[in-house]
C-alpha atoms as a PDB file:
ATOM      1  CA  UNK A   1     -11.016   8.212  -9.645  1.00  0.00           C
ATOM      2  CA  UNK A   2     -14.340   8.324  -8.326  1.00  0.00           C
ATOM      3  CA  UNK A   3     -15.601  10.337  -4.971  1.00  0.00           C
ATOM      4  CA  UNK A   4     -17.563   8.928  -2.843  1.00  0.00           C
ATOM      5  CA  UNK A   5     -18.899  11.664  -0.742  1.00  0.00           C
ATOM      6  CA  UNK A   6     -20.688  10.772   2.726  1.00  0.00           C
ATOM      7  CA  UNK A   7     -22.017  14.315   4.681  1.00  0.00           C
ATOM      8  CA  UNK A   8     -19.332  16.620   3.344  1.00  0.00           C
ATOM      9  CA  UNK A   9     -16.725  14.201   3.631  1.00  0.00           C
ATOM     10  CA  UNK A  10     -14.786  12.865   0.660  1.00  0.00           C
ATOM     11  CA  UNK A  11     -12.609   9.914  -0.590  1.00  0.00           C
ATOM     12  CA  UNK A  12     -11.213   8.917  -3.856  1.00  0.00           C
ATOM     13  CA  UNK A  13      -9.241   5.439  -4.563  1.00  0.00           C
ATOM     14  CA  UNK A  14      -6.948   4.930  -7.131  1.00  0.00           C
ATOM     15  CA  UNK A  15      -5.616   1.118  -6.374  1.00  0.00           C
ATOM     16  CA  UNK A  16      -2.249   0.613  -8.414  1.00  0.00           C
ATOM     17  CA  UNK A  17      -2.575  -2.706 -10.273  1.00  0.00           C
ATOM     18  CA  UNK A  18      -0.811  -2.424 -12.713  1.00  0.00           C
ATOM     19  CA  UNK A  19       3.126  -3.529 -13.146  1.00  0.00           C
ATOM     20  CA  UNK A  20       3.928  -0.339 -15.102  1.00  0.00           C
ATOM     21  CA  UNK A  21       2.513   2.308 -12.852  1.00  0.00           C
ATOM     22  CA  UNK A  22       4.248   0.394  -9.802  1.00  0.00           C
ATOM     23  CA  UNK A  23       7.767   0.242 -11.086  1.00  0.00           C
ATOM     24  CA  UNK A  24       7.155   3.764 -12.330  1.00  0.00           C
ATOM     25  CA  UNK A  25       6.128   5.067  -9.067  1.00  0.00           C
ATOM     26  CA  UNK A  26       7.662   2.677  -6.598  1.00  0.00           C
ATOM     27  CA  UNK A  27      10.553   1.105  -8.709  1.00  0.00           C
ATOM     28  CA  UNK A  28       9.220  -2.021  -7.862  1.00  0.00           C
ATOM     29  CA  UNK A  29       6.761  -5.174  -9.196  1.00  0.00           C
ATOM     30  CA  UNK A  30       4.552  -4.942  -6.434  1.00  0.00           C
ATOM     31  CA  UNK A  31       2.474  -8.021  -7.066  1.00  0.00           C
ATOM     32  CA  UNK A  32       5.280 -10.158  -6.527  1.00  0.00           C
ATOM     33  CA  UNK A  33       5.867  -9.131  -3.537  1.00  0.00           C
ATOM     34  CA  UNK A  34       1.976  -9.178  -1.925  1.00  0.00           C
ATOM     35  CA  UNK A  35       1.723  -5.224  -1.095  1.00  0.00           C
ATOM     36  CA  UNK A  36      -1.183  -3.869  -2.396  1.00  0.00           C
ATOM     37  CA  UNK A  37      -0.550   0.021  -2.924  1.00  0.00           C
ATOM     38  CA  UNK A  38      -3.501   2.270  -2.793  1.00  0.00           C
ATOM     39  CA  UNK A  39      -3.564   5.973  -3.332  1.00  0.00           C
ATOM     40  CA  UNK A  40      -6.343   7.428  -1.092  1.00  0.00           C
ATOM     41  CA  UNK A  41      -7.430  11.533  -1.662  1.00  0.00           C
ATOM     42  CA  UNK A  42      -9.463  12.953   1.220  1.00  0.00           C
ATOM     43  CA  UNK A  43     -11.391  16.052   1.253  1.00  0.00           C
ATOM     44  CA  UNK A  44     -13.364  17.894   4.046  1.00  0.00           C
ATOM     45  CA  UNK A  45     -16.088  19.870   2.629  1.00  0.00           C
ATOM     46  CA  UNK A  46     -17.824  20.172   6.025  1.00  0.00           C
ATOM     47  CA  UNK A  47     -17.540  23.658   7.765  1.00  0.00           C
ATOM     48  CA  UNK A  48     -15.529  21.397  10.536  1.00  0.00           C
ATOM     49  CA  UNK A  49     -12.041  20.406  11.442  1.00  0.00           C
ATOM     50  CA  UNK A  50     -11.478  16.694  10.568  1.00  0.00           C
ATOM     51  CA  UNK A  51      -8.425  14.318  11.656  1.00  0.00           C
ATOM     52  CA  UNK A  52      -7.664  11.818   8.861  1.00  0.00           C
ATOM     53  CA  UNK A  53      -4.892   9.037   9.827  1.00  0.00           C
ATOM     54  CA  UNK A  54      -3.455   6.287   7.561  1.00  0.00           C
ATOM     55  CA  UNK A  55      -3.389   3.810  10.473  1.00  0.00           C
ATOM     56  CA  UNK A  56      -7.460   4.405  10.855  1.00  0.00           C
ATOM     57  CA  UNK A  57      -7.824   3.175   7.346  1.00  0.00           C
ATOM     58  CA  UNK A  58      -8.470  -0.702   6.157  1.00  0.00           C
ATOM     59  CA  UNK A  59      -9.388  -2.593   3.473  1.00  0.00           C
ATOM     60  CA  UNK A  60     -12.065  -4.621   3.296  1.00  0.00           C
ATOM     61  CA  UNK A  61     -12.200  -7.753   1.354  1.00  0.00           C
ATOM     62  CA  UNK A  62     -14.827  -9.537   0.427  1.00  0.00           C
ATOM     63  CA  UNK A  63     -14.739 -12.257   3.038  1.00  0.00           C
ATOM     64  CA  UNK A  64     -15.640  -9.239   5.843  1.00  0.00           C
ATOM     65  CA  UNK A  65     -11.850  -9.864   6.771  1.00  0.00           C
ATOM     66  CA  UNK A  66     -10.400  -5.781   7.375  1.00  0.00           C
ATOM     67  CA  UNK A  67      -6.570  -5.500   6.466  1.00  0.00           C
ATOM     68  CA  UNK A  68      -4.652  -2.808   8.418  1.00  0.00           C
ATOM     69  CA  UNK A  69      -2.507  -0.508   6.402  1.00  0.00           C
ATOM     70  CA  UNK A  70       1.259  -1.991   7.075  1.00  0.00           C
ATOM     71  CA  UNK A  71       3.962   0.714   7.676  1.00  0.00           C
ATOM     72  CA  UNK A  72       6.362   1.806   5.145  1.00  0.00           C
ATOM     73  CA  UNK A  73       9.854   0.596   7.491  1.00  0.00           C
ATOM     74  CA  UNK A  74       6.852  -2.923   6.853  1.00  0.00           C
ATOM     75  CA  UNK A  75       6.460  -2.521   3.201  1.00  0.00           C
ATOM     76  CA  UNK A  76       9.905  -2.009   1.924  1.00  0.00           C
ATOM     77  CA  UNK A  77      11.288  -4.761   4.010  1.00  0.00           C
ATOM     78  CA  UNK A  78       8.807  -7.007   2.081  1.00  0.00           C
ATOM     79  CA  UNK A  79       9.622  -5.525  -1.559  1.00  0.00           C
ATOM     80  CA  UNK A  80      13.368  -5.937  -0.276  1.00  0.00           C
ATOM     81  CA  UNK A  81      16.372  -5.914  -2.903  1.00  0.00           C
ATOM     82  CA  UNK A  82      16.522  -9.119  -4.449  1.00  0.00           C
ATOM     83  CA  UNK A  83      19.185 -10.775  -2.160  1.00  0.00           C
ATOM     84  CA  UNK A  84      21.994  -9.092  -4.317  1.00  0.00           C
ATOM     85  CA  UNK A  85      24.140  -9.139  -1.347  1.00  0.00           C
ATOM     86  CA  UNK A  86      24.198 -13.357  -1.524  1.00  0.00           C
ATOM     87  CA  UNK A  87      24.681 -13.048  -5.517  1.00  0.00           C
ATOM     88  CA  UNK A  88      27.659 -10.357  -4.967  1.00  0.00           C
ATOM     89  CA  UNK A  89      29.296 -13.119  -2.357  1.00  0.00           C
ATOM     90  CA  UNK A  90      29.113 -15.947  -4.777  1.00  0.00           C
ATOM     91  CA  UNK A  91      30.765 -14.043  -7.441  1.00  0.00           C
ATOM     92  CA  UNK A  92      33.185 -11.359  -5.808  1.00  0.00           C
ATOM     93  CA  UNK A  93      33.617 -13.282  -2.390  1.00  0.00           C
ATOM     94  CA  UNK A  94      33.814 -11.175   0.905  1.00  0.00           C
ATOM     95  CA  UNK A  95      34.824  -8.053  -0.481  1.00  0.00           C
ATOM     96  CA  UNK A  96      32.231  -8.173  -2.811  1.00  0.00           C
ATOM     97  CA  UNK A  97      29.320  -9.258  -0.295  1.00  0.00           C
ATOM     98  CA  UNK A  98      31.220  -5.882   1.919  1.00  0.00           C
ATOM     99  CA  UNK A  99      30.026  -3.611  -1.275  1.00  0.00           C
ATOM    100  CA  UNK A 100      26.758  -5.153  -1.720  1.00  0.00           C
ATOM    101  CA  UNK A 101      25.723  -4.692   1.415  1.00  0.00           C
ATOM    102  CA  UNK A 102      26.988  -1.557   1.820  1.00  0.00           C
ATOM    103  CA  UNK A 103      25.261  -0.610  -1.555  1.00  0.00           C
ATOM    104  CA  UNK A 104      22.382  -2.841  -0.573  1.00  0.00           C
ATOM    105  CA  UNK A 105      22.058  -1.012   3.042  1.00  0.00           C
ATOM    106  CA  UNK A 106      21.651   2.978   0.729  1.00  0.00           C
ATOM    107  CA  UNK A 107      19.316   1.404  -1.406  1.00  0.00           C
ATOM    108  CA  UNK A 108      16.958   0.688   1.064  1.00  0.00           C
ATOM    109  CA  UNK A 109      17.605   3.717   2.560  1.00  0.00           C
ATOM    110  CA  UNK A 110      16.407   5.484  -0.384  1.00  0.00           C
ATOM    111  CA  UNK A 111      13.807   3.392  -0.741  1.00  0.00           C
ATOM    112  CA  UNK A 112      12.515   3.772   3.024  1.00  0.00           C
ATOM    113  CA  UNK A 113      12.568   7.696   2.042  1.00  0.00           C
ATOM    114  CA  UNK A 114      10.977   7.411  -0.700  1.00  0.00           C
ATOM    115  CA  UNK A 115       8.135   5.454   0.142  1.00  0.00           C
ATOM    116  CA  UNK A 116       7.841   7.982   3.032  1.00  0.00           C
ATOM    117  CA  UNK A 117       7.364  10.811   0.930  1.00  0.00           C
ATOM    118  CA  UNK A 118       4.606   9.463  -0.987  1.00  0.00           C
ATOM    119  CA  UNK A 119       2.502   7.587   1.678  1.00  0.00           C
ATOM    120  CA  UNK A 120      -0.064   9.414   3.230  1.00  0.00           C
ATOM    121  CA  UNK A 121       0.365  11.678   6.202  1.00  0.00           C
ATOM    122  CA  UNK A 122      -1.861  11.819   8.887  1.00  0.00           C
ATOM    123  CA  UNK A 123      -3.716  15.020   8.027  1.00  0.00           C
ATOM    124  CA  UNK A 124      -6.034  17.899   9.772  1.00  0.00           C
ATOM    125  CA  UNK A 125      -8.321  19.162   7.281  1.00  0.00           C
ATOM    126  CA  UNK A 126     -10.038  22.673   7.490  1.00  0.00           C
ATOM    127  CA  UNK A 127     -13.244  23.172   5.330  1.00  0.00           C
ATOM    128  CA  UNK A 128     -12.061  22.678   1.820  1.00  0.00           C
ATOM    129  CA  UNK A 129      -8.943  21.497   2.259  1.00  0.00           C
ATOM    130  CA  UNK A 130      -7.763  18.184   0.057  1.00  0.00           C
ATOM    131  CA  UNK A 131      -5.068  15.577   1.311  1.00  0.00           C
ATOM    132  CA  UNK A 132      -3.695  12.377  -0.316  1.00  0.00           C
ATOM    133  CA  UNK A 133      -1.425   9.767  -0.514  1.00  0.00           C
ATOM    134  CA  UNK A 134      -0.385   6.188  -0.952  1.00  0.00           C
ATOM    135  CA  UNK A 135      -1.369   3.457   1.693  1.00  0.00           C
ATOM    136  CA  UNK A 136       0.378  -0.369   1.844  1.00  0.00           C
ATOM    137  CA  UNK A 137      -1.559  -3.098   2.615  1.00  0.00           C
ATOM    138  CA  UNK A 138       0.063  -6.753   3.035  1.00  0.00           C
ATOM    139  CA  UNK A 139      -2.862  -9.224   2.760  1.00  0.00           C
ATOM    140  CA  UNK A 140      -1.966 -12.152   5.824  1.00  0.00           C
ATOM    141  CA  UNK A 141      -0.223 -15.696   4.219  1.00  0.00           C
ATOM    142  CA  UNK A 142      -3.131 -17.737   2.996  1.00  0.00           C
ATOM    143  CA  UNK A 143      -5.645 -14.840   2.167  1.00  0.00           C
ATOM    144  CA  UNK A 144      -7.869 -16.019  -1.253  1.00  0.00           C
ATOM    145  CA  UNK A 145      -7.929 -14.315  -4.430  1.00  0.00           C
ATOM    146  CA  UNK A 146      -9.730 -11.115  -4.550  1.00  0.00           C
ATOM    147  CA  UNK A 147     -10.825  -8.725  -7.600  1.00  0.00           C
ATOM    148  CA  UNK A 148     -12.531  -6.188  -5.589  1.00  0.00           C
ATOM    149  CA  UNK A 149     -12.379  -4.628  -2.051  1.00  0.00           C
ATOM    150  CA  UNK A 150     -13.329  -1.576  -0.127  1.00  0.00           C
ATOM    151  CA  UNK A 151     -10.996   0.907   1.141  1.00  0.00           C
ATOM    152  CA  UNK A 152     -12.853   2.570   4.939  1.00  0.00           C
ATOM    153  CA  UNK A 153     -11.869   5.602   5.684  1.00  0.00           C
ATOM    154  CA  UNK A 154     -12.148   6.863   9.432  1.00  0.00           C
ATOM    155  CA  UNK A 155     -12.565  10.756   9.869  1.00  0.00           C
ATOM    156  CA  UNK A 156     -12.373  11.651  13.390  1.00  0.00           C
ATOM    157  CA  UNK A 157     -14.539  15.285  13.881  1.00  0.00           C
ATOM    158  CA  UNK A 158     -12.792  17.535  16.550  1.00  0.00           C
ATOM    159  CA  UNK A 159     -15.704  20.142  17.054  1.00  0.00           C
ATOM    160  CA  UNK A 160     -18.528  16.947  17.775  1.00  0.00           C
ATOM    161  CA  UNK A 161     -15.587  14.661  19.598  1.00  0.00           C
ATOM    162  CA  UNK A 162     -17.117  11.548  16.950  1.00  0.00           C
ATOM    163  CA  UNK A 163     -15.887  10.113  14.126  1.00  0.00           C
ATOM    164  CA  UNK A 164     -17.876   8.939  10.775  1.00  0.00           C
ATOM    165  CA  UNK A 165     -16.263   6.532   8.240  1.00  0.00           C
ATOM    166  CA  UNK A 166     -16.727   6.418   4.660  1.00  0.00           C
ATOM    167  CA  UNK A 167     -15.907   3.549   2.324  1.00  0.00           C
ATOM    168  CA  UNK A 168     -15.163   3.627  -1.192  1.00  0.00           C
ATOM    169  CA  UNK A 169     -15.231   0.596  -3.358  1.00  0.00           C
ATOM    170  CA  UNK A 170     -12.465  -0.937  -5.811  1.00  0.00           C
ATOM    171  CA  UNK A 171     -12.742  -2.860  -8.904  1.00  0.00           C
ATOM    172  CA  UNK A 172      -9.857  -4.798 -11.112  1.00  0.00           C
ATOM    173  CA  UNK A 173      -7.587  -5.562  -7.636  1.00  0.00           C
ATOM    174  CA  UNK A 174      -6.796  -9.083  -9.179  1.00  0.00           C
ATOM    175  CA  UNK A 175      -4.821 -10.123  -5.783  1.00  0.00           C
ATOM    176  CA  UNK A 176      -3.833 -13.777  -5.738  1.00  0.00           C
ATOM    177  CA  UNK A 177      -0.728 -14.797  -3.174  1.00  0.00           C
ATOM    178  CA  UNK A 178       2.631 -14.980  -4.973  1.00  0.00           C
ATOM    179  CA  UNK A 179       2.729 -18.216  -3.523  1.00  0.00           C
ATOM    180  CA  UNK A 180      -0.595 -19.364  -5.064  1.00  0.00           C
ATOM    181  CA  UNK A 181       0.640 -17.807  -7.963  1.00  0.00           C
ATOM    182  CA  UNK A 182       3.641 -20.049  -8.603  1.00  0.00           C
ATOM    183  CA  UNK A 183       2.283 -23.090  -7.752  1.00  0.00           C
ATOM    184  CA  UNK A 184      -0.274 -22.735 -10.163  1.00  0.00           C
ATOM    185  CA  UNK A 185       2.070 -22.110 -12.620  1.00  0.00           C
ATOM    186  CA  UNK A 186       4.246 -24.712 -11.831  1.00  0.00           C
ATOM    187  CA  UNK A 187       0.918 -27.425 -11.835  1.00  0.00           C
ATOM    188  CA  UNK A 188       0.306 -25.566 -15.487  1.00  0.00           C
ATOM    189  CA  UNK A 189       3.530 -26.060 -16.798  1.00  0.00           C
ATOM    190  CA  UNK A 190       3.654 -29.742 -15.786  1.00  0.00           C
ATOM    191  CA  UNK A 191       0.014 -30.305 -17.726  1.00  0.00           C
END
């Protein structure tokens, strides 16, 4: 990760791309799903209290179109379980789809608390003081592939009453819409 400093203010992007480090880290194949997961580190390096908030963040992609960072109740609910309940019907009938719900309905509790521990909290930061975390984004149905973006980062400065933003570029994104996806590989396979 690279800082980009802007006036004493610091952020660092480290965008998850890569199917390994997401199942690792959120048990999950992200791509398939369209959430982009970005960890952000903020640092205040000005003698000043800073405010630093997860919903005051967005992505920028290279159309000028800003993405705001979707919730984590937002994000799980889109990397879902796999509609095991609807398997667990077919093959165990109503008792079964009883368990898989059931089992179905702690698994995304877990999930829901785990994402929450590891997104990133809305944050006052003293003079030398660091913060981080993951943020979701969920690029809109239709959005175009995309290899690079910029993550803007909104710092809101309690002693002036302003706020300053810093951005911080990414490389190697390689978002295309799961959609888009298979279709293309369904026109490739039928070549």
């Amino acid at each position: 990760m690279e800082w980009r400093l802007d006036d004493g203010l610091a952020v660092a992007v480290d965008p998850y791309t890569e199917k390994d480090r997401q199942e690792a880290t959120f048990d999950a194949d992200l791509d398939e799903t369209d959430v982009i997961a970005v960890h952000v580190s903020v640092e205040n390096r000005t003698p000043r209290k800073v405010l630093v908030r997860a919903s005051d963040m967005a992505l920028v992609l290279p159309d000028g179109k800003a993405l705001a960072p979707a919730g984590v109740t937002t994000t799980v609910n889109k990397v879902g379980e796999s509609g095991s309940v609807v398997g667990s019907t077919i093959a165990f009938g109503l008792i079964g789809a009883l368990v898989s719900s059931n089992a179905e309905t702690n698994a995304r509790a877990a999930r829901t608390a785990d994402y929450r521990d590891k997104a990133f909290k809305d944050t006052t930061l003293a003079q030398g003081e660091l913060s981080f975390g993951f943020v979701f984004f969920i690029p809109p149905p239709g959005t175009k592939p995309f290899d690079t973006a910029t993550l803007r980062v909104r710092f809101v400065d309690f002693d002036t009453a302003s706020s300053r933003t810093v951005e911080a570029a990414m490389a190697g994104l390689d978002y295309e819409e799961t959609k888009e996806k298979k279709k293309n590989d369904d026109q490739n396979m039928a070549q």
